[in-house]
C-alpha atoms as a PDB file:
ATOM      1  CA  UNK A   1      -1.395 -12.905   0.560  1.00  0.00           C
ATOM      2  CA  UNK A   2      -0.658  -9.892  -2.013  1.00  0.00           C
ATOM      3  CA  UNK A   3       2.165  -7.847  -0.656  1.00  0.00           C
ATOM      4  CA  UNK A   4       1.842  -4.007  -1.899  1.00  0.00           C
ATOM      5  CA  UNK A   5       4.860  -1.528  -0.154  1.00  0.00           C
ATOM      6  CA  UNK A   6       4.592   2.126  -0.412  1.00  0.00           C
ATOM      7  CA  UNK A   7       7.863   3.491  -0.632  1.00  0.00           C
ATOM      8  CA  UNK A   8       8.776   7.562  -0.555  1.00  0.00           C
ATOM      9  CA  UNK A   9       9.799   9.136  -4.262  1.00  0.00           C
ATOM     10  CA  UNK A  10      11.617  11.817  -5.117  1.00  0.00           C
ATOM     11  CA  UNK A  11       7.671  12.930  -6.430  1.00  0.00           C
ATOM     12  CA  UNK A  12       6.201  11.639  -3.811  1.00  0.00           C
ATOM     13  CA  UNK A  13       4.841   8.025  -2.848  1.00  0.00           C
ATOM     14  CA  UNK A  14       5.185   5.144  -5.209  1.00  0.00           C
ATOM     15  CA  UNK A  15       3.118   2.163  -4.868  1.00  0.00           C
ATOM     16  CA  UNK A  16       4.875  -1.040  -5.770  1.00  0.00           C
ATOM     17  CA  UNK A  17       2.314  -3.327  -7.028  1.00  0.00           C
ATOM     18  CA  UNK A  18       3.870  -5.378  -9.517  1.00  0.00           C
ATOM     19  CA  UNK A  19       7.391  -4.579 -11.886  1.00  0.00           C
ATOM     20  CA  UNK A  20       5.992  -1.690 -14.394  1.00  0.00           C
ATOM     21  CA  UNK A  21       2.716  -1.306 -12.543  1.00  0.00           C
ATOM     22  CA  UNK A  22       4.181   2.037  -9.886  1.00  0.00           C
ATOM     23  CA  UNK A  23       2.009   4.656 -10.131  1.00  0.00           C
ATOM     24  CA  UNK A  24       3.378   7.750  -7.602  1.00  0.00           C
ATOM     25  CA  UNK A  25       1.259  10.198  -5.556  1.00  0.00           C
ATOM     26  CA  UNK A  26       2.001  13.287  -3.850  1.00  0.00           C
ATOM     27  CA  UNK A  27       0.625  12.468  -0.799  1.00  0.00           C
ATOM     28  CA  UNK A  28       0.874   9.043   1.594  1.00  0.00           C
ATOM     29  CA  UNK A  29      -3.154   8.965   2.645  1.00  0.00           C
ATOM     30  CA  UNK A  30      -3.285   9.216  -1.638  1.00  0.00           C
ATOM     31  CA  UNK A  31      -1.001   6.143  -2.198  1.00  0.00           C
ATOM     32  CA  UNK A  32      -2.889   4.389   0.754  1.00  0.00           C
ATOM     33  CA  UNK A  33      -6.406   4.644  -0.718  1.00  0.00           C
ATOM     34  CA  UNK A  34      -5.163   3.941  -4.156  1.00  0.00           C
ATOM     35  CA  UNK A  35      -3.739   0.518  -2.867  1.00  0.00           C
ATOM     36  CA  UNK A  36      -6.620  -0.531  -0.611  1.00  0.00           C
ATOM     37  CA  UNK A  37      -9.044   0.164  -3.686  1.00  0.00           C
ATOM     38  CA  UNK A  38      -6.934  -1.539  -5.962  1.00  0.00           C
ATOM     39  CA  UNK A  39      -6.918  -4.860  -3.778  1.00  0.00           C
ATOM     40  CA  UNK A  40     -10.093  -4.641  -2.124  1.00  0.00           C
ATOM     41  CA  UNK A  41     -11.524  -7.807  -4.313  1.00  0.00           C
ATOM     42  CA  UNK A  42      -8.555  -9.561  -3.210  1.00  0.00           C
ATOM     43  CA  UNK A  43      -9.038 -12.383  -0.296  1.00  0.00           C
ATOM     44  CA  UNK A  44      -6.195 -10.867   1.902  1.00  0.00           C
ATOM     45  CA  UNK A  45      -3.687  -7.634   1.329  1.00  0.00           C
ATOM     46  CA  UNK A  46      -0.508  -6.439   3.271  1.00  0.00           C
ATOM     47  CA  UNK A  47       0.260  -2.669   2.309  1.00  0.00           C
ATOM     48  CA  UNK A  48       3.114  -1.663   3.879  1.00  0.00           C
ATOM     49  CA  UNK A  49       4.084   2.027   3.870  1.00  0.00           C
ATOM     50  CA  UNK A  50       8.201   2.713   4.504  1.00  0.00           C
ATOM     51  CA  UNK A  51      10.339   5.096   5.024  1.00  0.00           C
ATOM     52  CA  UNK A  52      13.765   6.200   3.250  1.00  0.00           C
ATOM     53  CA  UNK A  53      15.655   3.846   5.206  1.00  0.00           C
ATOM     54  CA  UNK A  54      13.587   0.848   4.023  1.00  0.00           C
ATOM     55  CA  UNK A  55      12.004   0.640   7.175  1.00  0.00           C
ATOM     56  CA  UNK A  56       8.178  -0.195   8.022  1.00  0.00           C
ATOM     57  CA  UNK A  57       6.487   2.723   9.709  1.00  0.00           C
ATOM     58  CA  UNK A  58       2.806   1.485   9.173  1.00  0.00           C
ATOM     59  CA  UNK A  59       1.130  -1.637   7.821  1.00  0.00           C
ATOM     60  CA  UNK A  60      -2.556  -1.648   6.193  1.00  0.00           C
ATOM     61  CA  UNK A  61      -4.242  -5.082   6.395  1.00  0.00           C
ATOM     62  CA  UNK A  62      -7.250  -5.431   3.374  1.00  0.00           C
ATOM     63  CA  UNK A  63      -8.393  -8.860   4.838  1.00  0.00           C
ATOM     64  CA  UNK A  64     -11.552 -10.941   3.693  1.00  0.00           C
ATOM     65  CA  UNK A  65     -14.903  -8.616   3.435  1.00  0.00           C
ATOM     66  CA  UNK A  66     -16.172  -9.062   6.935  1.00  0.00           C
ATOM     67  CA  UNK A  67     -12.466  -7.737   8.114  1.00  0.00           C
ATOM     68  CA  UNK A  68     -11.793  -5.102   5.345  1.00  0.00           C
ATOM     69  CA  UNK A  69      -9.372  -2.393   6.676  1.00  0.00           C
ATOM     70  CA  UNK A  70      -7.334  -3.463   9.571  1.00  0.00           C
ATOM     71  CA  UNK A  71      -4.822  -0.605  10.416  1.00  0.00           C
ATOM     72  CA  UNK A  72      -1.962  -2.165  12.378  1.00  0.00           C
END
């Protein structure tokens, strides 16, 4: 499973994919969207969004096709 966190910027939302791949956006439903398109041809995807503490306030799940877009 690809793990993908969403973390609050001093810009706005950065998307950790990968070290050197954190592209930021100024709004969370932005960051979300980008991440979910990003892995969508991957078999399963955890994109966690957090807060400034570190802390996981919402968790998108992009699992195999027939499950695509479980919000948890």
């Amino acid at each position: 499973m690809t793990i993908v966190e969403i973390r609050p910027h001093r810009w706005g939302w950065k998307v950790f994919e990968s070290p050197g791949v954190e592209p930021v956006f100024s709004d969370t439903r932005q960051a979300i969207s980008y991440a979910t398109e990003r892995f969508q041809f991957f078999r399963s995807a955890e994109i966690r969004v957090m807060n400034s503490a570190g802390q996981v306030e919402q968790i998108v799940i992009q699992a195999a096709e027939s499950d695509k877009g479980l919000l948890v």
